[in-house]
Structures are given as C-alpha cells and as structure tokens.
C-alpha atoms as a PDB file:
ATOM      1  CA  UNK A   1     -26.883 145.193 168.353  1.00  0.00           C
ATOM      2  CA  UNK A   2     -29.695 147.577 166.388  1.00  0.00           C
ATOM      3  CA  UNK A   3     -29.734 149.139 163.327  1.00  0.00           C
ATOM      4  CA  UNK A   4     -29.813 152.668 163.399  1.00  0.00           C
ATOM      5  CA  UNK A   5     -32.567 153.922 161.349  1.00  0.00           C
ATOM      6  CA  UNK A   6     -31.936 155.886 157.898  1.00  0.00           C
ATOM      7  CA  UNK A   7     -32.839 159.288 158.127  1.00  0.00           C
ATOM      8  CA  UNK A   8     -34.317 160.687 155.059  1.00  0.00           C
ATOM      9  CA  UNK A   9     -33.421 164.181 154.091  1.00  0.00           C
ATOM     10  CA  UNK A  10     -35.711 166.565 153.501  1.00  0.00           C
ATOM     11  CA  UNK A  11     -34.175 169.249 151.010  1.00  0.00           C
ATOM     12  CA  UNK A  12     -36.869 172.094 152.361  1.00  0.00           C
ATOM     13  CA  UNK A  13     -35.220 171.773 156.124  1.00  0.00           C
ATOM     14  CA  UNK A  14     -31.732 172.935 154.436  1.00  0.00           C
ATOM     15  CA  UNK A  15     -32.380 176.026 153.107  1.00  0.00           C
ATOM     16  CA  UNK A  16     -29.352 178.307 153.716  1.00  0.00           C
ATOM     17  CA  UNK A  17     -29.801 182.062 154.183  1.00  0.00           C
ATOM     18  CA  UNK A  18     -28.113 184.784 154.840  1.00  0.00           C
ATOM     19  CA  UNK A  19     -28.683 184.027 158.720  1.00  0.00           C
ATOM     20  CA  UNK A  20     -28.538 180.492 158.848  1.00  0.00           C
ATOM     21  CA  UNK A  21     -24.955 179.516 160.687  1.00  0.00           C
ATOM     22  CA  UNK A  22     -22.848 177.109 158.911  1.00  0.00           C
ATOM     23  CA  UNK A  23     -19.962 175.438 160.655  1.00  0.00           C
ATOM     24  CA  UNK A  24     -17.190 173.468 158.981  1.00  0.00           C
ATOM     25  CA  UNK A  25     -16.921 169.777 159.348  1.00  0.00           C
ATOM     26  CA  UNK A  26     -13.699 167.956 159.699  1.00  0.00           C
ATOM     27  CA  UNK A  27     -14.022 165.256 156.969  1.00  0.00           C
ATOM     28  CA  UNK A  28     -11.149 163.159 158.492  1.00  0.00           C
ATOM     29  CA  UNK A  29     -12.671 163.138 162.094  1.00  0.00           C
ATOM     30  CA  UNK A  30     -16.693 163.505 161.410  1.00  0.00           C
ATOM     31  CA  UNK A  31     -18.630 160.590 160.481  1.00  0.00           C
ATOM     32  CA  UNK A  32     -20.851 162.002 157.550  1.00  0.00           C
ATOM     33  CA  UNK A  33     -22.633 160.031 155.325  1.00  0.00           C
ATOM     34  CA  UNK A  34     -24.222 161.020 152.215  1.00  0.00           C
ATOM     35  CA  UNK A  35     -27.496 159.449 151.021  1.00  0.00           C
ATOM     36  CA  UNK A  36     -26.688 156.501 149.286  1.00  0.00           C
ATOM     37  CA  UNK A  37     -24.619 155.482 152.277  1.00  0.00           C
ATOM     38  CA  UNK A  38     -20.981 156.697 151.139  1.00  0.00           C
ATOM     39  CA  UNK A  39     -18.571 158.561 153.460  1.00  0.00           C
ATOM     40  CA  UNK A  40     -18.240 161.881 152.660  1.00  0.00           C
ATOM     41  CA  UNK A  41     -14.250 162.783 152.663  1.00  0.00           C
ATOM     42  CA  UNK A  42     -12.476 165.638 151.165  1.00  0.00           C
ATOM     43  CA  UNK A  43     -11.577 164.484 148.079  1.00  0.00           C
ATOM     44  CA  UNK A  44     -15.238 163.324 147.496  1.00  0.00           C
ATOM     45  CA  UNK A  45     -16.252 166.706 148.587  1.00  0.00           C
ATOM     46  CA  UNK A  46     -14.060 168.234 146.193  1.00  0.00           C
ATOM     47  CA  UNK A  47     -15.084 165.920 143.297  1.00  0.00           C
ATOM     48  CA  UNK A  48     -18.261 166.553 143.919  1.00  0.00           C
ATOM     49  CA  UNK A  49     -18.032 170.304 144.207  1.00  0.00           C
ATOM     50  CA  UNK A  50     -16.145 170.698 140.998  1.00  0.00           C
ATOM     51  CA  UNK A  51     -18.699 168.003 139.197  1.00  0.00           C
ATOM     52  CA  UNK A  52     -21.671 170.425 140.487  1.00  0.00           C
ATOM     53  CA  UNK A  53     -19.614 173.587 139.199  1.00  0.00           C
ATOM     54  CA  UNK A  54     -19.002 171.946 135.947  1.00  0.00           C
ATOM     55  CA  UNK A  55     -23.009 171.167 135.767  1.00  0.00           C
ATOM     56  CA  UNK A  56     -23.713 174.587 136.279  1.00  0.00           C
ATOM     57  CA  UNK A  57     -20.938 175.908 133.548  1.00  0.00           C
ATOM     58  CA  UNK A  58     -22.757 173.806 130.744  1.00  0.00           C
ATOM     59  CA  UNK A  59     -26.101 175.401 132.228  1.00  0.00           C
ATOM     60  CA  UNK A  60     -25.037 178.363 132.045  1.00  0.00           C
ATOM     61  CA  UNK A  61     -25.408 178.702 135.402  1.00  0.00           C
ATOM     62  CA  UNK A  62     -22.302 180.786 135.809  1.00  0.00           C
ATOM     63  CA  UNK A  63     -22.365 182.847 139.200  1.00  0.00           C
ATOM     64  CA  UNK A  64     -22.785 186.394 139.194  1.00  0.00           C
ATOM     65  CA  UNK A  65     -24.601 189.282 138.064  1.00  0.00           C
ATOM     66  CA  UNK A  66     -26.178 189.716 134.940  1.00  0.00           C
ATOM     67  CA  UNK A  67     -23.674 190.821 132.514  1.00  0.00           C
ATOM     68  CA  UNK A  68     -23.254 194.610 131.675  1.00  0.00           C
ATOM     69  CA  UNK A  69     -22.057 193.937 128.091  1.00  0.00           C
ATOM     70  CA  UNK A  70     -25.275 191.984 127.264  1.00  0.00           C
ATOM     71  CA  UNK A  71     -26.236 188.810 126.284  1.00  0.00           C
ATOM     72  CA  UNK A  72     -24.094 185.940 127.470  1.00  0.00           C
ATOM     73  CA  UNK A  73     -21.243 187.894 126.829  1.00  0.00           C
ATOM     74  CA  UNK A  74     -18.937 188.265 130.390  1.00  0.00           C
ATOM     75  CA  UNK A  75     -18.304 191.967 131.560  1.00  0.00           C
ATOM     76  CA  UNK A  76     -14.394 192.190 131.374  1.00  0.00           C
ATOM     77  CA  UNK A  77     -12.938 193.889 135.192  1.00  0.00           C
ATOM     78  CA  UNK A  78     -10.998 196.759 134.960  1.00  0.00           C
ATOM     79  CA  UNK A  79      -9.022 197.279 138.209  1.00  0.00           C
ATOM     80  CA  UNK A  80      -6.609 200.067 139.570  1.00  0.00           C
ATOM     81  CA  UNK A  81      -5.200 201.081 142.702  1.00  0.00           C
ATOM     82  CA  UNK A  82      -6.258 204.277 144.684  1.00  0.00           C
ATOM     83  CA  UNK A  83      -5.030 206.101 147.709  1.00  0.00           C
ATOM     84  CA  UNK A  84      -7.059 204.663 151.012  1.00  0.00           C
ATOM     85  CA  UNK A  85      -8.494 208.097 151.240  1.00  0.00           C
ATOM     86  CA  UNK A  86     -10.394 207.846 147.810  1.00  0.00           C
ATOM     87  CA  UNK A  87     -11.202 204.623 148.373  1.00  0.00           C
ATOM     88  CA  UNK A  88     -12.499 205.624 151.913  1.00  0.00           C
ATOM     89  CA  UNK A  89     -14.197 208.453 149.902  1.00  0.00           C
ATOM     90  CA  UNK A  90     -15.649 205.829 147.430  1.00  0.00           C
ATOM     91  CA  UNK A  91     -17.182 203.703 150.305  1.00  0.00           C
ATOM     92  CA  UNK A  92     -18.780 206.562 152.062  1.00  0.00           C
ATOM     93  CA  UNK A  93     -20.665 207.950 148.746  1.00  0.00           C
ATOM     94  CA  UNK A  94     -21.883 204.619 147.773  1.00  0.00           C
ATOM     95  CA  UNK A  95     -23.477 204.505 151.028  1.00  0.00           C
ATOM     96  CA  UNK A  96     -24.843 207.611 151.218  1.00  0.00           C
ATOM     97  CA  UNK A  97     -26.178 207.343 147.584  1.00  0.00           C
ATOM     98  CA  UNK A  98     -27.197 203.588 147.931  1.00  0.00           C
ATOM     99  CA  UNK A  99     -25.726 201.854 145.013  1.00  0.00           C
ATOM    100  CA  UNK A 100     -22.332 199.405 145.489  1.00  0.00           C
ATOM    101  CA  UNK A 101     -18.803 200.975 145.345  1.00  0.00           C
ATOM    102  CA  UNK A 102     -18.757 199.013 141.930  1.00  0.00           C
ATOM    103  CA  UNK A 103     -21.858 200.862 140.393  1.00  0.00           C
ATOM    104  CA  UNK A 104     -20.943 204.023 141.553  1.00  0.00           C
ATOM    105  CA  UNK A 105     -17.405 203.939 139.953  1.00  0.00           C
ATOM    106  CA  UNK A 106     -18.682 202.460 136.746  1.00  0.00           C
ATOM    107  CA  UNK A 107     -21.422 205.663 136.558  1.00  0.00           C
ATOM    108  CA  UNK A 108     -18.450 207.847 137.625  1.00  0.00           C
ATOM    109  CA  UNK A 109     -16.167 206.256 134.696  1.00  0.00           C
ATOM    110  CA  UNK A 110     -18.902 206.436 132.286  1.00  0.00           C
ATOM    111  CA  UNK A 111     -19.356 210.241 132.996  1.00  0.00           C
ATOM    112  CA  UNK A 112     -16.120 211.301 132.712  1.00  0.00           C
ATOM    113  CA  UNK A 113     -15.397 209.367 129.255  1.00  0.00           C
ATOM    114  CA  UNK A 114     -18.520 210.933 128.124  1.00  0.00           C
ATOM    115  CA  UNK A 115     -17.217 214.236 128.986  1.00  0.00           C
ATOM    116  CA  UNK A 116     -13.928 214.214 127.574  1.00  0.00           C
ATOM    117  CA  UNK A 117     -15.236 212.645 124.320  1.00  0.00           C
ATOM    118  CA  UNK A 118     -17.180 215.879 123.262  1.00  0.00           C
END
C-alpha cells in the first residue's frame, strides 16, 4: 500500500470571482480534508463559519456597504410595500439612470422630505 502524497494548498489558486463556479459538496458523502488532516463535516463547517463570522464582527469586518449615517454607526432599513407596477417602474429608472433601486429611492425620499419641509 502507498501513501498518498499531501497536497499543499496554495491560497492564490482559490480566488473566487464573480465567474468562478462553485458547486456544493455533500459533507456526509465527500471525503474532504482540511489541512491539518481533519474531516471536514457539517457541523465543523458550521463551527467554523460562525468562528470566522465572529472574527470578522470583533474586526469590524461587518459585511456591507459603508454606512450612510457615518462612522461605525449602522444605516437603519426602512422598508414598505409597493404595487408591482412601481416597483417595475423603480427597476426600469435605476437602470436607465445607473444607480441601484436602493440609491435611487433613498435620493427620491430625500427629495421629497426636503420639499415638504419648506
């Protein structure tokens, strides 16, 4: 019987893009094997993913864009429904303008509370 031979990961041949494919892997049927030898499983996968989130928390490393409201301070979301015809309407002119449905409702918001505050 041989040894197989370690391969050594290289973190510069996993760099994940926008077009790079990912596939799932089925932790209870796939053999994967993280670098010091353990058997990657769900809950290790989980406990791992929640350890890295945690690391990034007390980084500040919080995903997402920069805040509105400044500083470290989160931007609170406002949400409300809309007829699928405005929100249709929405989609279209944040196209044509170039800016996210997001931006062009806050701008939109913005205007109209500046309006009715004269």
């Amino acid at each position: 019987m041989t040894a197989k031979k370690r391969q050594t990961l290289k973190p510069a041949d996993h760099i994940v893009t926008a077009y790079t494919p990912i596939r799932d892997a089925d932790l209870t049927t796939e053999n994967i094997r993280l670098p010091d030898g353990r058997r990657l499983t769900d809950a290790l996968a989980n406990r791992l993913a929640a350890e890295g989130a945690e690391q990034a928390h007390k980084q500040g490393l919080i995903p997402g864009p920069k805040s509105l409201s400044g500083g470290a301070t989160h931007s609170p979301v406002v949400q409300f429904r809309v007829p699928q015809s405005t929100k249709h309407a929405l989609d279209e002119a944040a196209a044509r303008l170039g800016v996210s449905p997001s931006k062009l409702g806050r701008q939109a918001l913005d205007d109209y509370l500046e309006r009715i505050a004269q």
